[in-house]
C-alpha atoms as a PDB file:
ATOM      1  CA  UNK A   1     100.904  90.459 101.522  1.00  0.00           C
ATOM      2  CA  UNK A   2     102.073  87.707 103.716  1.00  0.00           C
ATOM      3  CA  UNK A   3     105.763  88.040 102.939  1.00  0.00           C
ATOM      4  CA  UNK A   4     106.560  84.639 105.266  1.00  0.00           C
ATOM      5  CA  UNK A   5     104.939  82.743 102.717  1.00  0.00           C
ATOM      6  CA  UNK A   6     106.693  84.210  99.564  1.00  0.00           C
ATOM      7  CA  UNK A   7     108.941  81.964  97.994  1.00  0.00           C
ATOM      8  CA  UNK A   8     110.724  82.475  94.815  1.00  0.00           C
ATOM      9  CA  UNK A   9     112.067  78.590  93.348  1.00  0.00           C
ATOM     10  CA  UNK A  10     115.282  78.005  90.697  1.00  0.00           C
ATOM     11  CA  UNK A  11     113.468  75.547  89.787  1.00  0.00           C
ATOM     12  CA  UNK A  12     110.718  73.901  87.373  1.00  0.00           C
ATOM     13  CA  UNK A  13     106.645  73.750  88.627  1.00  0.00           C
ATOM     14  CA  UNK A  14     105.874  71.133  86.331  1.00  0.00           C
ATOM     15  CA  UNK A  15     107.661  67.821  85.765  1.00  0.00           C
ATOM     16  CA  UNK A  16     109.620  66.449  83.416  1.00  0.00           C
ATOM     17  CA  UNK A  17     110.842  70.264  82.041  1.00  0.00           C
ATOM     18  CA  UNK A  18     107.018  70.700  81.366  1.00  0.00           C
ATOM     19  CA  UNK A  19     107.134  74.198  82.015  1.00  0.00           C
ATOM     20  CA  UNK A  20     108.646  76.589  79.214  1.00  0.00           C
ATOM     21  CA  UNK A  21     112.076  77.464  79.642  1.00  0.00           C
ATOM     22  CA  UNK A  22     111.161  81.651  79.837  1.00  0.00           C
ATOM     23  CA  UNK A  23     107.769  80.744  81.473  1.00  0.00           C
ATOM     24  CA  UNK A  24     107.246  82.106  85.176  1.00  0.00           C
ATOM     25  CA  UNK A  25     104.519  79.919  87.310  1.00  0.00           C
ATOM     26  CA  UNK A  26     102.784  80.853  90.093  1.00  0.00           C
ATOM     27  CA  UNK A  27     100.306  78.310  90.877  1.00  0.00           C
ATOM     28  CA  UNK A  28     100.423  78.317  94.743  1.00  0.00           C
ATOM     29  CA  UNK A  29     101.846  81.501  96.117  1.00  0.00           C
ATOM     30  CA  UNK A  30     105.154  80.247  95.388  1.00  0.00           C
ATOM     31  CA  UNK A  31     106.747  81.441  92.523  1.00  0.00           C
ATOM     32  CA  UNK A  32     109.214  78.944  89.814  1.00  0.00           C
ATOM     33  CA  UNK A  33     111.164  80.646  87.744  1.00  0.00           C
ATOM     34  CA  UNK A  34     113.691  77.748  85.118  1.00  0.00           C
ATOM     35  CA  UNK A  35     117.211  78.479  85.860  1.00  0.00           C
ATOM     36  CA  UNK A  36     117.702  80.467  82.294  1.00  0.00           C
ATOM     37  CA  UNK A  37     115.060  83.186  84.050  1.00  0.00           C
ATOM     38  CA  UNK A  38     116.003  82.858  87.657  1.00  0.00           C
ATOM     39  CA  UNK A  39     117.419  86.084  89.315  1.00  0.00           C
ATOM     40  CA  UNK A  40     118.302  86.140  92.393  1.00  0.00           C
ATOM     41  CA  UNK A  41     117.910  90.264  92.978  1.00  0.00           C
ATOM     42  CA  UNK A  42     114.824  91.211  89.591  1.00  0.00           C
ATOM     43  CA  UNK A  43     115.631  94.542  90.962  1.00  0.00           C
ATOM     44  CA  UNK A  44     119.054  94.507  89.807  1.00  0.00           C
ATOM     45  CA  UNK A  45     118.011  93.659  86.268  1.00  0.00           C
ATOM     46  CA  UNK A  46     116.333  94.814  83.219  1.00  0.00           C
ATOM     47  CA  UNK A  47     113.196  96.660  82.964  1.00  0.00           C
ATOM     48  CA  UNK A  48     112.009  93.707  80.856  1.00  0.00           C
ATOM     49  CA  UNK A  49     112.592  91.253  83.820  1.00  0.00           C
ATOM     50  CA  UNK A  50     111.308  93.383  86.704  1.00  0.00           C
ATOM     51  CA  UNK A  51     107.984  93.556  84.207  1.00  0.00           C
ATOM     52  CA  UNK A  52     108.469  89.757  84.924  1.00  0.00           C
ATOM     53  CA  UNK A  53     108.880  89.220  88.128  1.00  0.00           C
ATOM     54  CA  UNK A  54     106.048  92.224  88.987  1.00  0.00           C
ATOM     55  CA  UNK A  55     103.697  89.692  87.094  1.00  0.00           C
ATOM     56  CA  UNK A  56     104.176  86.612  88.664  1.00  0.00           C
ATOM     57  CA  UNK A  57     104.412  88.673  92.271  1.00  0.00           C
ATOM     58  CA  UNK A  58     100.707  89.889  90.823  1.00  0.00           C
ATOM     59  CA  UNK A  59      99.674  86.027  90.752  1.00  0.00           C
ATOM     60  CA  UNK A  60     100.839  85.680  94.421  1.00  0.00           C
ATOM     61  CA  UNK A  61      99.025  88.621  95.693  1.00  0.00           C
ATOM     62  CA  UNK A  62      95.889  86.976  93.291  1.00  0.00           C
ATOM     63  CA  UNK A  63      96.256  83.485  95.734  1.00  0.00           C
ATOM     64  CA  UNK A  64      96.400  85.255  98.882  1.00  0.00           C
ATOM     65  CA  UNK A  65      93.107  87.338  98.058  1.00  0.00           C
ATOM     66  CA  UNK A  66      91.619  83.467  97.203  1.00  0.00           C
ATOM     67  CA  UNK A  67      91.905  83.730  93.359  1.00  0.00           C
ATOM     68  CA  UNK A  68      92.220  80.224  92.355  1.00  0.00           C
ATOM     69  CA  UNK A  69      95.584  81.054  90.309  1.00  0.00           C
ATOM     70  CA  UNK A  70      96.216  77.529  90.087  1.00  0.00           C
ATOM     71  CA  UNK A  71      93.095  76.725  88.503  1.00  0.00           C
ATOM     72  CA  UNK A  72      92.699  79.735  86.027  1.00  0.00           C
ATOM     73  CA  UNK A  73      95.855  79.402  84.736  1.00  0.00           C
ATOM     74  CA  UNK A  74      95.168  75.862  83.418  1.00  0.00           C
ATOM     75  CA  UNK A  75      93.435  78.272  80.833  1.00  0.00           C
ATOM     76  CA  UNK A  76      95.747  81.508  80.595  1.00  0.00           C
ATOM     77  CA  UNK A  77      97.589  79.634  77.499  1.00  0.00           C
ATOM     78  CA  UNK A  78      94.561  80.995  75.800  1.00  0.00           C
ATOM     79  CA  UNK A  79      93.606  84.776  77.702  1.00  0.00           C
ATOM     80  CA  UNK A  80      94.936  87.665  76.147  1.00  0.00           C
ATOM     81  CA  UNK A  81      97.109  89.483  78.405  1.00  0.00           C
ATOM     82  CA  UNK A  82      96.911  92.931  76.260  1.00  0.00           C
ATOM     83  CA  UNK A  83      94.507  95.211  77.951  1.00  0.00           C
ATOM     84  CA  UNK A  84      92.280  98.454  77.096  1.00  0.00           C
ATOM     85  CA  UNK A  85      92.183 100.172  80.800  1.00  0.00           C
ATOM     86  CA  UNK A  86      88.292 101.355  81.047  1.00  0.00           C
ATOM     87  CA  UNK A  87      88.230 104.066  84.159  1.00  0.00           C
ATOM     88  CA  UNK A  88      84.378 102.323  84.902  1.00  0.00           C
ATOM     89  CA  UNK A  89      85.835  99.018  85.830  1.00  0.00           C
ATOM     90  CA  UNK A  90      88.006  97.943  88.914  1.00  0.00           C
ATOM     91  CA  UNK A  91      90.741  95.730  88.613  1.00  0.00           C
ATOM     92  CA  UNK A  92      88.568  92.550  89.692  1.00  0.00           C
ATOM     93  CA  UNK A  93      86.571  93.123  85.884  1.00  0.00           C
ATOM     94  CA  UNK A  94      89.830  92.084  84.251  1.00  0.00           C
ATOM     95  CA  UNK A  95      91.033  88.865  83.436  1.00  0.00           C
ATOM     96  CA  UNK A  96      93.532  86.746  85.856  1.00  0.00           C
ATOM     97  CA  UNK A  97      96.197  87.812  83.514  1.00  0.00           C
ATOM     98  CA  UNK A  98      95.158  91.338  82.430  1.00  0.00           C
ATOM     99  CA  UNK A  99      95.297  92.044  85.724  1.00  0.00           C
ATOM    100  CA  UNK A 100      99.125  90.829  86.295  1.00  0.00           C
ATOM    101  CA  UNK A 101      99.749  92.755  83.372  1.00  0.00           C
ATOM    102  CA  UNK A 102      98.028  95.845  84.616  1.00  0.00           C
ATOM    103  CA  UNK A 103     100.128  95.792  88.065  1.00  0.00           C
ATOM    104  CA  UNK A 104     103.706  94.907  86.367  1.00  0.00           C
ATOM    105  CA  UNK A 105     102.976  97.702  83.614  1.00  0.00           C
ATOM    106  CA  UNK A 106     101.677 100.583  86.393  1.00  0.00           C
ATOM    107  CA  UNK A 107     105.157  99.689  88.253  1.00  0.00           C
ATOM    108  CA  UNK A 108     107.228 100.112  85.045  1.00  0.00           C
ATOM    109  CA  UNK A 109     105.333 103.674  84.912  1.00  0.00           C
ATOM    110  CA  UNK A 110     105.194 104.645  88.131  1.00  0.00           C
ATOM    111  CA  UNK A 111     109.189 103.699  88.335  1.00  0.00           C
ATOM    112  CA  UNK A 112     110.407 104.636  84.754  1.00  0.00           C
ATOM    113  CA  UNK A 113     107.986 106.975  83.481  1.00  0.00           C
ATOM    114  CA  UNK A 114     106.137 107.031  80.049  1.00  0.00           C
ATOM    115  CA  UNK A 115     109.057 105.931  77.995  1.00  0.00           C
ATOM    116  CA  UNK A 116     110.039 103.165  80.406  1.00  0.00           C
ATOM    117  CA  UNK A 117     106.595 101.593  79.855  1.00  0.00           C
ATOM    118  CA  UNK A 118     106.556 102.338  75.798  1.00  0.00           C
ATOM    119  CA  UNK A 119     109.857 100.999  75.484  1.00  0.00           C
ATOM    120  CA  UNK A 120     108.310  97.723  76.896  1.00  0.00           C
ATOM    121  CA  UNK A 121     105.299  97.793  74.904  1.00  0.00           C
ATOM    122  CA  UNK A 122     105.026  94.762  72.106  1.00  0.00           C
ATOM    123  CA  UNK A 123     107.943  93.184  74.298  1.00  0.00           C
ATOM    124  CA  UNK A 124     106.167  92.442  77.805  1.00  0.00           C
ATOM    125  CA  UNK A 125     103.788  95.260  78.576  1.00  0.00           C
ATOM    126  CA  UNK A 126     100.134  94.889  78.058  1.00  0.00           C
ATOM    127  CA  UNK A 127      99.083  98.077  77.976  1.00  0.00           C
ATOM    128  CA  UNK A 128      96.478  99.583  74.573  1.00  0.00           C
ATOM    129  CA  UNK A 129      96.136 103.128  74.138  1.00  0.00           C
ATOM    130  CA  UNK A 130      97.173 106.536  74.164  1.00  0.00           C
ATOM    131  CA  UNK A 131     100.517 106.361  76.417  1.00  0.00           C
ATOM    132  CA  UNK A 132     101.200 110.312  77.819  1.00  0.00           C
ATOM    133  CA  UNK A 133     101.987 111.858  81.273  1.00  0.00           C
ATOM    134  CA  UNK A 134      98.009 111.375  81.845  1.00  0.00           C
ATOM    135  CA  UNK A 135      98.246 107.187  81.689  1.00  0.00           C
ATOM    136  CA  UNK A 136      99.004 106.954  85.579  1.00  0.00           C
ATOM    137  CA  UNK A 137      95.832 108.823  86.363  1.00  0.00           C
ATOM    138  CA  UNK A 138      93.850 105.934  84.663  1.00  0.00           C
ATOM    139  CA  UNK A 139      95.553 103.180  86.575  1.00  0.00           C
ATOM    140  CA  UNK A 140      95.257 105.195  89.865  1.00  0.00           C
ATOM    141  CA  UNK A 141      91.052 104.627  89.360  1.00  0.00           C
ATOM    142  CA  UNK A 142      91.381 101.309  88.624  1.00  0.00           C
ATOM    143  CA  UNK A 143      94.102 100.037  91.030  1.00  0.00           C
ATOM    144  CA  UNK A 144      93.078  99.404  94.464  1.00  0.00           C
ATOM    145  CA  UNK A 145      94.358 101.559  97.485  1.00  0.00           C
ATOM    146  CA  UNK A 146      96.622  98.777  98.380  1.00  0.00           C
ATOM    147  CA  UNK A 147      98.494  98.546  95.135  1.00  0.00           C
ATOM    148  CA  UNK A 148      98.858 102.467  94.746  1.00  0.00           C
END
């Protein structure tokens, strides 16, 4: 990640309060959060909004591989972001927002454990399947090195 070029905005993407009031965009590397989600520590808060702000981080590391975030998420009002993780595919085989979804919901596990990721589950979390102690094992051969 090229940290230097991280920025976090209080602030609306799209004009004229286009962009939903609990809607996080990432279109540029940048991320705009509205002021009713803006935090200015995520760490400090909820499980629920670190889920958050772990997804839209996702969409900056996306741009700075050359994912054309921007672009694909003209269309993500219509992707699912629920996900079935297949040990066969890589990350790269999942959709733009699948894969957000995958990287916020393996930091809820890897910080909170199983429950911290079930309690999110139907709230923010994408993750379909069996949830056990066995679930990080799956994301570990999916994830690349980097993310681990």
């Amino acid at each position: 990640m090229q940290w230097n070029k991280v920025w976090v905005h209080c602030e609306s993407y799209l004009p004229f309060g286009l962009q939903g009031k609990f809607v996080g965009v990432t279109p540029n590397g940048e991320m705009y959060f509205r002021k009713e989600t803006y935090l200015k520590d995520f760490s400090l808060s909820s499980k629920f909004n670190q889920h958050f702000f772990m997804h839209e981080m996702t969409h900056v590391w996306q741009h700075q591989h050359g994912m054309w975030v921007r672009t694909r998420g003209i269309f993500s009002w219509v992707s699912t972001y629920k996900y079935i993780i297949d040990p066969n595919k890589n990350l790269s085989k999942y959709s733009m927002e699948q894969q957000a979804q995958i990287i916020a919901d393996y930091f809820l596990l890897k910080k909170y454990g199983v429950n911290g990721l079930k309690s999110e589950i139907g709230r923010q979390a994408g993750f379909q399947g069996k949830l056990d102690d066995n679930t990080i094992s799956l994301y570990r051969k999916i994830l690349p090195a980097s993310i681990l």
